[in-house]
N, C-alpha and C. Protein backbone atom coordinates (compact mmCIF):
# COMPACT_ATOMS: atom_id res chain seq x y z
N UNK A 1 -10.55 -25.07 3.13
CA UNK A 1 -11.94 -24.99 3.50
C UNK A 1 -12.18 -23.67 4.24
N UNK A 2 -12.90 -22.92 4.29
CA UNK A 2 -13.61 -21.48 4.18
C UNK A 2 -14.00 -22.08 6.05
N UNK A 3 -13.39 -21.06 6.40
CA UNK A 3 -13.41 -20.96 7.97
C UNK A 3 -14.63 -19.36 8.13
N UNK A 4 -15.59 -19.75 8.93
CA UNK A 4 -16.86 -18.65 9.32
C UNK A 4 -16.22 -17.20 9.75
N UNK A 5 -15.07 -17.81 10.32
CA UNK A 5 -14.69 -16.51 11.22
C UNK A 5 -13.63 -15.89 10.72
N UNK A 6 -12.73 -16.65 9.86
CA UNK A 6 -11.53 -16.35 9.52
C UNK A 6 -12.16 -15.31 7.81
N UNK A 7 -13.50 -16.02 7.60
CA UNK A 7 -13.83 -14.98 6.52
C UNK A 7 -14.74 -13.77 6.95
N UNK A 8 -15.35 -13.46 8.15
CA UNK A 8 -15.47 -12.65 8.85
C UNK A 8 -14.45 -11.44 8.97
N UNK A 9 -13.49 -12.08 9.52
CA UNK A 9 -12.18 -10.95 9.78
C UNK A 9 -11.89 -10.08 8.65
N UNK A 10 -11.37 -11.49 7.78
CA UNK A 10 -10.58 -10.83 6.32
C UNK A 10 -11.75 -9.79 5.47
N UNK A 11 -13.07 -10.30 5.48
CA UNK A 11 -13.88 -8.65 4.84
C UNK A 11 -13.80 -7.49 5.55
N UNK A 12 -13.62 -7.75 6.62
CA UNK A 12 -13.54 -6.35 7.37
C UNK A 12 -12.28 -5.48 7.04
N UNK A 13 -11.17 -6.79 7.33
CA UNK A 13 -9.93 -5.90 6.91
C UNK A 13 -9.63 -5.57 5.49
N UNK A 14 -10.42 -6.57 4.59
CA UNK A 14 -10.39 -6.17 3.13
C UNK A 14 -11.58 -4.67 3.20
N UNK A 15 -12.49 -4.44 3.34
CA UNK A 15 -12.83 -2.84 3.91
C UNK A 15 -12.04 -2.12 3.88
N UNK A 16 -11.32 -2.16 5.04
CA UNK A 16 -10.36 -1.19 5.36
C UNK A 16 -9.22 -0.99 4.71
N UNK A 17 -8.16 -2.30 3.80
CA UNK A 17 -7.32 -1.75 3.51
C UNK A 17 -7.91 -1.15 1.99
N UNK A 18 -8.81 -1.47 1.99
CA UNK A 18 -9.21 -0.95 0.40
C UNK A 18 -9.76 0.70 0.01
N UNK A 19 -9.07 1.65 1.33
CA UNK A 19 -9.32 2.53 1.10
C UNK A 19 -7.80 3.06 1.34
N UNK A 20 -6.78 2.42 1.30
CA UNK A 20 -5.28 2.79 0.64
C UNK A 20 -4.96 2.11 -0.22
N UNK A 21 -4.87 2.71 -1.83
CA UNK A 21 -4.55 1.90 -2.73
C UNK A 21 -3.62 0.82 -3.15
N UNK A 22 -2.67 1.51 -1.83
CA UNK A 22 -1.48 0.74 -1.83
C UNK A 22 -1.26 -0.30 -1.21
N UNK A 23 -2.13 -0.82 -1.00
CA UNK A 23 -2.16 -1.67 0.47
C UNK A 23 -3.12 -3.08 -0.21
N UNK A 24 -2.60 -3.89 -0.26
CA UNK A 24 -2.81 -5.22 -1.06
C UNK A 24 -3.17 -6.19 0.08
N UNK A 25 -4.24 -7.17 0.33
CA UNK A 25 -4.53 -7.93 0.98
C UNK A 25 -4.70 -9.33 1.00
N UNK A 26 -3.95 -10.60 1.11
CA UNK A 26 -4.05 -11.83 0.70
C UNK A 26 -4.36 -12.42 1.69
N UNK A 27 -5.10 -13.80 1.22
CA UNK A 27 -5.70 -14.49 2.12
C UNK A 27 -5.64 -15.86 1.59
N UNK A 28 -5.40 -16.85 2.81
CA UNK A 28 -5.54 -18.26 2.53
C UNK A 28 -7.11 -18.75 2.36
N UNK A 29 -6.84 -20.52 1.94
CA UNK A 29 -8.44 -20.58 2.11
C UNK A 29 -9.40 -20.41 3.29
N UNK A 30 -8.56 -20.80 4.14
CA UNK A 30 -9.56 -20.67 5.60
C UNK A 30 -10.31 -19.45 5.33
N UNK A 31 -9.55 -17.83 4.73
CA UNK A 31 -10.06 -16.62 4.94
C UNK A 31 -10.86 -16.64 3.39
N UNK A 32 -11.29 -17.63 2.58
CA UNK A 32 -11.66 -16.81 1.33
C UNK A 32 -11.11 -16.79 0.24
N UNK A 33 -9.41 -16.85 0.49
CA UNK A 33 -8.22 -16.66 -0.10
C UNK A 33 -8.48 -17.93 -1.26
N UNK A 34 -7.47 -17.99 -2.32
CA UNK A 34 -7.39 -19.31 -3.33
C UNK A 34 -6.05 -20.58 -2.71
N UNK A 35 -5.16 -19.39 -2.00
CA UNK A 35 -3.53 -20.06 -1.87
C UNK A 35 -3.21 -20.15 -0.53
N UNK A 36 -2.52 -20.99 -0.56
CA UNK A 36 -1.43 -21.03 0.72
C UNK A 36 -0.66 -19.98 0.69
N UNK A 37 -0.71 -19.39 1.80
CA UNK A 37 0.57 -18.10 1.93
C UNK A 37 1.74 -18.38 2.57
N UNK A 38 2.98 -18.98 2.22
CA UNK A 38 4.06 -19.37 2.94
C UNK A 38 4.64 -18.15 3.60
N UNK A 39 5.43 -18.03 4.54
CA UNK A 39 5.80 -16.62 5.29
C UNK A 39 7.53 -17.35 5.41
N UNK A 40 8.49 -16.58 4.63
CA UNK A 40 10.06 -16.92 4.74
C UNK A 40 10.60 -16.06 5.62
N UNK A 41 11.81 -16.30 5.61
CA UNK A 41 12.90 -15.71 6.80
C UNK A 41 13.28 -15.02 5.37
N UNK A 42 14.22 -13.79 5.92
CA UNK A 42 14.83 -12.68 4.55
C UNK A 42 16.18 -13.94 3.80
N UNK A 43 15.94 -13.42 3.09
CA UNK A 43 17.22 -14.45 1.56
C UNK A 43 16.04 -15.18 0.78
N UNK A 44 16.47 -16.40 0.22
CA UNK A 44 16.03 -16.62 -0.93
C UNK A 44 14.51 -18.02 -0.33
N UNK A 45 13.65 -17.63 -0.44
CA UNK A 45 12.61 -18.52 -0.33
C UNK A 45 12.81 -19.90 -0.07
N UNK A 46 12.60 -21.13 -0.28
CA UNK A 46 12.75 -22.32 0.20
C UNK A 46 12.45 -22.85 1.37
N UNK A 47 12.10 -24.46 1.46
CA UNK A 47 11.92 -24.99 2.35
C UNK A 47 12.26 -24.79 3.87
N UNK A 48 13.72 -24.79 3.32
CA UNK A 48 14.67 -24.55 4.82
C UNK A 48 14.29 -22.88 5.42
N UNK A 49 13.65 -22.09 4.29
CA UNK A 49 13.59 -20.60 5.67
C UNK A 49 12.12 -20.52 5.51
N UNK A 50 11.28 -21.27 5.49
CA UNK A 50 9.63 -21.15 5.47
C UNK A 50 9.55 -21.24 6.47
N UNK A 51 8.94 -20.47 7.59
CA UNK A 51 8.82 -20.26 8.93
C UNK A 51 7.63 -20.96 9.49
N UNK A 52 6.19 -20.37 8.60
CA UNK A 52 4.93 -20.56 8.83
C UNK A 52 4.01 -20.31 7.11
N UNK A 53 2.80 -21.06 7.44
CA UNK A 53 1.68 -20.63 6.47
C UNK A 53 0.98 -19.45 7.31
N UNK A 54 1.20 -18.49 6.87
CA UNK A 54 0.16 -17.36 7.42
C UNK A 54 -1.46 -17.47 7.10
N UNK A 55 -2.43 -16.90 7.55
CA UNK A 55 -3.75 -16.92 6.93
C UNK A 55 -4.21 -15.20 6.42
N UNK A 56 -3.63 -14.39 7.30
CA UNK A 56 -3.50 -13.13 6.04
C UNK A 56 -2.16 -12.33 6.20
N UNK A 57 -2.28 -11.94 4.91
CA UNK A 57 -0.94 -10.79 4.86
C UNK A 57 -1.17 -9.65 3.95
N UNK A 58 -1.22 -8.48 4.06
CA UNK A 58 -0.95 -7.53 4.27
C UNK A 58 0.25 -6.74 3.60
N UNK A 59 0.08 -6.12 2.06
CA UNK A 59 1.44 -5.65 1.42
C UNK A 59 1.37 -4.35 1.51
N UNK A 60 2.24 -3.59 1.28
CA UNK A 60 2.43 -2.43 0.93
C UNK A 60 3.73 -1.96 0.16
N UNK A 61 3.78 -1.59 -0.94
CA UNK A 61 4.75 -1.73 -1.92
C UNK A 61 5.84 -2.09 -1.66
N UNK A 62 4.84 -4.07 -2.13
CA UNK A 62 5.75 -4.70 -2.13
C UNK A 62 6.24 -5.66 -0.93
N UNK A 63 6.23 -5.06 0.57
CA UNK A 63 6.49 -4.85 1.46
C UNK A 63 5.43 -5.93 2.38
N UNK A 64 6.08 -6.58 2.75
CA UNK A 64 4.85 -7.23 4.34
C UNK A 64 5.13 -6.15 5.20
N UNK A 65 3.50 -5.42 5.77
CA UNK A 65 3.68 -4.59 6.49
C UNK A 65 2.42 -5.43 7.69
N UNK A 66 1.85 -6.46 7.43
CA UNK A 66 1.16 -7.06 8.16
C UNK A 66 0.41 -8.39 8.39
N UNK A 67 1.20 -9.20 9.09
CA UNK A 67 0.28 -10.71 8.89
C UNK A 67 -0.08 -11.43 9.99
N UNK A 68 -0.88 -12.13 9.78
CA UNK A 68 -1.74 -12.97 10.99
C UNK A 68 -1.99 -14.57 10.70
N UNK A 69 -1.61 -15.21 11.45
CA UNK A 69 -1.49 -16.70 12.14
C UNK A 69 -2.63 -16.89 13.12
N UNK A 70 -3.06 -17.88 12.91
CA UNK A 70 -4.00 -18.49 14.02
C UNK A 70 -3.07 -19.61 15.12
């Protein structure tokens, strides 16, 4: 469900990263987003190293270079 504020944020930062091409921006539903964004520990994905659901993240080739939790 589409949170007021959480889709507030994410246009702004979708603004901004959208003037480095490289720089990819995902979002859960709270922000707008379609998906759940799971956030793992480094190795192979799964239950056991899923840390948190993030609400945005932030790529850069390839790369999490930035994410945010409420």
């Amino acid at each position: 469900m589409p949170h007021p504020l959480h889709s507030e944020v994410s246009k702004q930062i979708d603004q901004i990263s959208r003037k480095y091409p490289n720089l990819i921006l995902y979002c859960d539903p709270a922000c707008g987003g379609l998906q759940n964004l799971p956030f793992f520990l480094p190795g192979n994905p799964s239950n056991t190293t899923e840390i948190a659901n993030v609400d945005m993240m932030i790529t850069k080739n390839d790369k999490v270079v930035f994410c945010l939790r409420d």
